[in-house]
Protein backbone atom coordinates (compact mmCIF):
# COMPACT_ATOMS: atom_id res chain seq x y z
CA UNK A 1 13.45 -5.67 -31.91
CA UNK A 2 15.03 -4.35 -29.15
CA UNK A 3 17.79 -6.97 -27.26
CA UNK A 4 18.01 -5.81 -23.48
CA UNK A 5 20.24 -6.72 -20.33
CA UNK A 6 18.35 -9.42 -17.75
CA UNK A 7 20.94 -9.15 -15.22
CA UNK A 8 20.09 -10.45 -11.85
CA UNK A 9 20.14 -8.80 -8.75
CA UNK A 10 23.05 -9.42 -6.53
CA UNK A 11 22.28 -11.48 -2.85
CA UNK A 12 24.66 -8.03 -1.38
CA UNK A 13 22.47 -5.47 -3.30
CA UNK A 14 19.52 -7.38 -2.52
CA UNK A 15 19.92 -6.90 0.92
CA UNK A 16 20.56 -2.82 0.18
CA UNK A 17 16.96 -2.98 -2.16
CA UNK A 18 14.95 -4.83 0.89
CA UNK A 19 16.22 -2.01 3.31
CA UNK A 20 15.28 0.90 0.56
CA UNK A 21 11.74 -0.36 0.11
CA UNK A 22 10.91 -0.74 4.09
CA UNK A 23 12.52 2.32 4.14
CA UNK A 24 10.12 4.19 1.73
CA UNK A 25 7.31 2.26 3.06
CA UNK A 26 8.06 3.82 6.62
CA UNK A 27 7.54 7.69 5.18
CA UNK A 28 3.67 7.22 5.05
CA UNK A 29 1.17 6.43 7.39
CA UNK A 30 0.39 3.10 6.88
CA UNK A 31 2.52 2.34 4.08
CA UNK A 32 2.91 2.96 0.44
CA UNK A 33 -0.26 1.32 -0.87
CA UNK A 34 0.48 1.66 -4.94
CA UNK A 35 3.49 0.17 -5.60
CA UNK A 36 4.54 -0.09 -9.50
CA UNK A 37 7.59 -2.40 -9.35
CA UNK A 38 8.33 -3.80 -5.55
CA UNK A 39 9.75 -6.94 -7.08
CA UNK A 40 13.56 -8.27 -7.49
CA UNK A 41 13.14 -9.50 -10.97
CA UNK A 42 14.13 -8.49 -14.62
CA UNK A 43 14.07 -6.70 -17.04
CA UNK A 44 15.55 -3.22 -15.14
CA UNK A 45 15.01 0.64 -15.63
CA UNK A 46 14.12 1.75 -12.06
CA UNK A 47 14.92 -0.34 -8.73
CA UNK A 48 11.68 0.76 -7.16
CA UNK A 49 8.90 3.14 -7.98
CA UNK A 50 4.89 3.64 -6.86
CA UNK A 51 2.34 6.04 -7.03
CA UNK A 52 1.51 8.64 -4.46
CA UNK A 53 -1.93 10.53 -4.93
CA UNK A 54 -1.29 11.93 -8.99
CA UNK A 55 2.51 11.50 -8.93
CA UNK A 56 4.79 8.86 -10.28
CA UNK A 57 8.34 8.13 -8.23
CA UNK A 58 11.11 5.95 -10.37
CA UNK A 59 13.74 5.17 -7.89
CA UNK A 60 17.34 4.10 -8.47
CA UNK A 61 18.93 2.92 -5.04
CA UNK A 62 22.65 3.92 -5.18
CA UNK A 63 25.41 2.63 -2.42
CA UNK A 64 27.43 5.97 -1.59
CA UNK A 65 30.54 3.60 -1.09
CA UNK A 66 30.37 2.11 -3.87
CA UNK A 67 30.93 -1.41 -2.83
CA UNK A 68 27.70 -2.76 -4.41
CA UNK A 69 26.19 -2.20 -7.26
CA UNK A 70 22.62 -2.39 -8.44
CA UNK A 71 21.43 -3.89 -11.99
CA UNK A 72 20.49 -1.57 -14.70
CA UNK A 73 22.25 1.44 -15.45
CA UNK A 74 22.07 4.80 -14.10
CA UNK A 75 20.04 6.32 -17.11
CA UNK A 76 17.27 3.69 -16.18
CA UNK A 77 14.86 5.89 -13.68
CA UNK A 78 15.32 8.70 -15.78
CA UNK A 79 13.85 6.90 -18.62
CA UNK A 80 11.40 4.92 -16.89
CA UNK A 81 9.76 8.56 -15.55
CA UNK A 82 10.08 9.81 -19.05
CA UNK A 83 7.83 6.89 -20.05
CA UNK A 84 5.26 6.98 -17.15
CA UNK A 85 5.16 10.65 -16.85
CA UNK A 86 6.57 10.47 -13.16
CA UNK A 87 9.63 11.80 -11.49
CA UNK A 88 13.07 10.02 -11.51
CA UNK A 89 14.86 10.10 -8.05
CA UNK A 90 17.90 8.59 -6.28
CA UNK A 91 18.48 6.96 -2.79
CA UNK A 92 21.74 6.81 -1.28
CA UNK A 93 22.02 4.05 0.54
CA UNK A 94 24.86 3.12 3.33
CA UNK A 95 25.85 -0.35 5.08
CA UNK A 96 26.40 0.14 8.88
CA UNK A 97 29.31 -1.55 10.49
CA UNK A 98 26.59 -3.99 11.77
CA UNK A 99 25.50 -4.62 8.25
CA UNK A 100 22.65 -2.85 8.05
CA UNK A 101 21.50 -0.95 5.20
CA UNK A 102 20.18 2.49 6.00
CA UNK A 103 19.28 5.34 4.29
CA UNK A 104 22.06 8.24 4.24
CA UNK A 105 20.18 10.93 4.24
CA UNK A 106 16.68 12.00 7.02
CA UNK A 107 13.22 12.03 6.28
CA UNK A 108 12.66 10.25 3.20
CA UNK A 109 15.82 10.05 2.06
CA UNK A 110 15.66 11.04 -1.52
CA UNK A 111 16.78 13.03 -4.31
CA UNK A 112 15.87 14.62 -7.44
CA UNK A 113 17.98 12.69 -10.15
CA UNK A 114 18.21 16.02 -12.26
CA UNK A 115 19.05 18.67 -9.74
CA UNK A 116 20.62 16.40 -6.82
CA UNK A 117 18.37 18.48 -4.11
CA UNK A 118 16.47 16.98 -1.72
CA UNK A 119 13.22 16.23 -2.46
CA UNK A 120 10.03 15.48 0.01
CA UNK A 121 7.41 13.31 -2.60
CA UNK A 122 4.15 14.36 0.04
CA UNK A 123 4.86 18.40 -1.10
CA UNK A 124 5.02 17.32 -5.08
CA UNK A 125 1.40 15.47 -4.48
CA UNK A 126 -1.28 18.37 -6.10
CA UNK A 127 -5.17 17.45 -6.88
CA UNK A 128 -4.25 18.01 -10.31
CA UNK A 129 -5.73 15.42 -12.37
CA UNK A 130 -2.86 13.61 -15.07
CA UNK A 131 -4.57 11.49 -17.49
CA UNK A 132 -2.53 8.09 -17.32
CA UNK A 133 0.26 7.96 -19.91
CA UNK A 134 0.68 4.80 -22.61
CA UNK A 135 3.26 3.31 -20.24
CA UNK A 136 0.79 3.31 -16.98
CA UNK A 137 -2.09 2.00 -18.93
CA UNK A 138 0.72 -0.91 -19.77
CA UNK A 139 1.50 -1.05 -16.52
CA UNK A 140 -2.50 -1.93 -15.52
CA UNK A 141 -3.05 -4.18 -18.06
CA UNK A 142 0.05 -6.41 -16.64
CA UNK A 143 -0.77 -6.08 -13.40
CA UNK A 144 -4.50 -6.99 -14.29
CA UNK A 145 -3.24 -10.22 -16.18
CA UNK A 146 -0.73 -10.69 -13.70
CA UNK A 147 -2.66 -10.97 -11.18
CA UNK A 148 -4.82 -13.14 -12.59
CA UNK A 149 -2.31 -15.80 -13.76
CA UNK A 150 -1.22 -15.87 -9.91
CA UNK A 151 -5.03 -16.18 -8.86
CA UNK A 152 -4.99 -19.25 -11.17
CA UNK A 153 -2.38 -20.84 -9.57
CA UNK A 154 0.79 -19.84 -11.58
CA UNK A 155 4.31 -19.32 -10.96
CA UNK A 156 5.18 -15.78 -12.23
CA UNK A 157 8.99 -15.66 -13.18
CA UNK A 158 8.93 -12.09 -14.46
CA UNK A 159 7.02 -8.99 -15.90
CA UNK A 160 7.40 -5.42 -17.16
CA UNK A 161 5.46 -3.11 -18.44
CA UNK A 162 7.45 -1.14 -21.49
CA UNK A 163 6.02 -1.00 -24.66
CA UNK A 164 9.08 -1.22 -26.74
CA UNK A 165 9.92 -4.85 -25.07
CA UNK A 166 8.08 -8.13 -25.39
CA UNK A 167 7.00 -10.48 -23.75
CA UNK A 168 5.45 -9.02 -21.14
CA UNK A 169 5.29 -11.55 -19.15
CA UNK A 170 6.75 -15.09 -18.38
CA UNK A 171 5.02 -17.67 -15.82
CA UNK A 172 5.36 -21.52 -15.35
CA UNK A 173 3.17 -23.09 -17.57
CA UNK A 174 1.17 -27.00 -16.28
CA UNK A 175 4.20 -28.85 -17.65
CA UNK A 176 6.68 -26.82 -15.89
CA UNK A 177 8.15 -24.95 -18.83
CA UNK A 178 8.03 -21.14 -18.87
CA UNK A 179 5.48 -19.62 -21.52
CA UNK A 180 5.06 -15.85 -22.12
CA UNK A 181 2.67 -13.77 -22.90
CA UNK A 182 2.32 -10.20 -25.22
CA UNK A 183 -0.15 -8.02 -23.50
CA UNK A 184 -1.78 -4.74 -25.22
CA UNK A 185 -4.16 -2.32 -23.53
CA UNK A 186 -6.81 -0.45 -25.53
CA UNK A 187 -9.52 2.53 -23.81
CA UNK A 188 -13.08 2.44 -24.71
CA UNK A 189 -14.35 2.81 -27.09
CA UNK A 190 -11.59 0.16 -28.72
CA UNK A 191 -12.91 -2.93 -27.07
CA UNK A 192 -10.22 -5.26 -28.51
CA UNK A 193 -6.42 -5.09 -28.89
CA UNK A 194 -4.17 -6.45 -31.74
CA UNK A 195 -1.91 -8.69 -31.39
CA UNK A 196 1.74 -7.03 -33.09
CA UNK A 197 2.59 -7.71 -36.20
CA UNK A 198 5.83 -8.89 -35.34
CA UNK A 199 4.12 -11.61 -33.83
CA UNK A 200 6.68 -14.27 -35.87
CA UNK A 201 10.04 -12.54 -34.44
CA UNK A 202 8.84 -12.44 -31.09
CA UNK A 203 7.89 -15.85 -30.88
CA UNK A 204 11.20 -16.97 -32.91
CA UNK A 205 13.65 -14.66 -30.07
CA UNK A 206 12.56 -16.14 -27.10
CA UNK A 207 12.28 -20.21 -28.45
CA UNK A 208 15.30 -20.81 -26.61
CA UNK A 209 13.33 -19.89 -23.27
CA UNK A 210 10.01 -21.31 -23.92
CA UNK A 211 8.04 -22.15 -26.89
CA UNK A 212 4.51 -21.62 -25.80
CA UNK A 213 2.89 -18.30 -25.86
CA UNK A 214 -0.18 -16.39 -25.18
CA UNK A 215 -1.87 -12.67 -26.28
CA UNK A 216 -3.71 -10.56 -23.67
CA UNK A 217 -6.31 -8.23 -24.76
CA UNK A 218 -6.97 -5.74 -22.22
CA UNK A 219 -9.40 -2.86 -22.15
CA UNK A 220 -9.84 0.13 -19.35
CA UNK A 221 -12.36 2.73 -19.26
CA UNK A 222 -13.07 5.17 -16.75
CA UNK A 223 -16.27 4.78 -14.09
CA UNK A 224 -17.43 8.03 -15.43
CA UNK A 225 -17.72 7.03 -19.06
CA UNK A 226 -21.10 7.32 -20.37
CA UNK A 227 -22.03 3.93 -21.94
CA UNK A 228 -25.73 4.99 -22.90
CA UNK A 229 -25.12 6.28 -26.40
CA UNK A 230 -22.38 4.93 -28.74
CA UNK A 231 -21.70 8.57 -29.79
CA UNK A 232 -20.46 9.84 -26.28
CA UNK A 233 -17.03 11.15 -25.66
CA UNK A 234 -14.76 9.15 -24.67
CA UNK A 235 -13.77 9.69 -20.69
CA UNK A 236 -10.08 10.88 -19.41
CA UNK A 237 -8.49 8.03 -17.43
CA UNK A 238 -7.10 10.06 -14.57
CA UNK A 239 -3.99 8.92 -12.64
CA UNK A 240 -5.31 7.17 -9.36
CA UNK A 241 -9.40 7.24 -10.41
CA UNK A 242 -11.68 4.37 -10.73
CA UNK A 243 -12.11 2.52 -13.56
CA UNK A 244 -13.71 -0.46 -15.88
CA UNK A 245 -11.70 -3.58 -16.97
CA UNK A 246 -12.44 -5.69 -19.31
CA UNK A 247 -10.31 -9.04 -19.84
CA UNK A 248 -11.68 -12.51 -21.32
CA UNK A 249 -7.84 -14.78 -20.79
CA UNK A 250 -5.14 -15.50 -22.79
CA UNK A 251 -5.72 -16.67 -26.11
């Protein structure tokens, strides 16, 4: 078991976070359309990050004064790209004398959280295809169950998608408690997930919280896989390609 920080974002850096996603958004025609974490909520590694074509950004938003400071700690991006397979990057942000938040450097604003330069996320885009790392297949099967929870009417109150931390998510349950809820991803040909052995501890760390919980089974294979014969080879899931889900609900 793993204990991490849940600090809350700040209203001040809030404001700064806001401005560095419009921001972001602003660099591409018609917006960034995969975002990976675009929400204020904890647990924290990276501020911001999303997808564009077959690369991974992790952003940490940084205040070059100083005044404010965001949750996590600085380390966070670096390991959140080391998990997903992406690239870890900074933006300096700066408050106006109006109060606004604006990005301190043109164009898009960021850089490289290794070297420091400058970096342009179009140029790093290739048509290389990346099979999708453990952590982004995570990342799906939240967002799949996720989204389905809100479909159905529920109150998310957080999510996140690393493997070393449950739950994986926490909603408002009918009787206005929070429950949570373990989520594993499998690829065909697995069709069903496990729940963790642990199952006991996990429950027993986060009674204080809520008390009722729920396991998510989910399973991804790509469009391409060939379903005909049992003995086929199982498919690459490539970053950003179509594929098959298969979820039944909580248990």
């Amino acid at each position: 078991m793993t204990l991490i920080e849940m600090h809350q974002m700040s209203p001040a850096f809030r404001a700064c976070w806001v401005a560095a996603g419009r921001h972001l958004d602003r660099q591409v025609d018609g917006g960034i359309k995969f975002w990976l974490r675009a929400h204020p909520h904890p647990p924290w590694l990276e501020h911001l990050s999303f997808r564009l074509g077959n690369q991974l950004f992790f952003v940490r938003i940084v205040d070059v004064d100083g005044r404010v400071q965001g949750p996590g700690n600085p380390l966070g991006a670096i390991t959140a790209a080391e998990l997903g397979n992406g690239i870890a990057c900074v933006l300096p942000m700066k408050c106006s004398q109006s109060g606004e938040w604006v990005a301190d450097l043109p164009g898009w604003g960021l850089l490289d959280e290794h070297t420091r330069k400058p970096m342009n996320p179009v140029a790093l885009v290739t048509d290389e295809n990346i099979e999708m790392s453990a952590w982004e297949r995570q990342s799906t099967a939240v967002q799949i169950v996720r989204d389905v929870l809100a479909k159905e009417g529920y109150r998310l109150a957080s999510w996140q998608s690393d493997l070393r931390v449950d739950p994986s998510i926490w909603f408002v349950g009918k009787s206005g408690g929070l429950e949570w809820v373990v989520v594993r991803c499998v690829v065909y040909p697995a069709k069903q997930a496990e729940r963790p052995a642990n199952w006991d501890t996990i429950a027993a760390s986060v009674a204080h919280m809520g008390k009722i919980g729920h396991f998510a089974s989910v399973c991804l294979a790509s469009v391409e896989q060939d379903f005909s014969r049992a003995d086929a080879p199982t498919h690459p899931l490539w970053r950003g390609h179509a594929m098959h889900v298969r979820y039944r609900g909580l248990e």
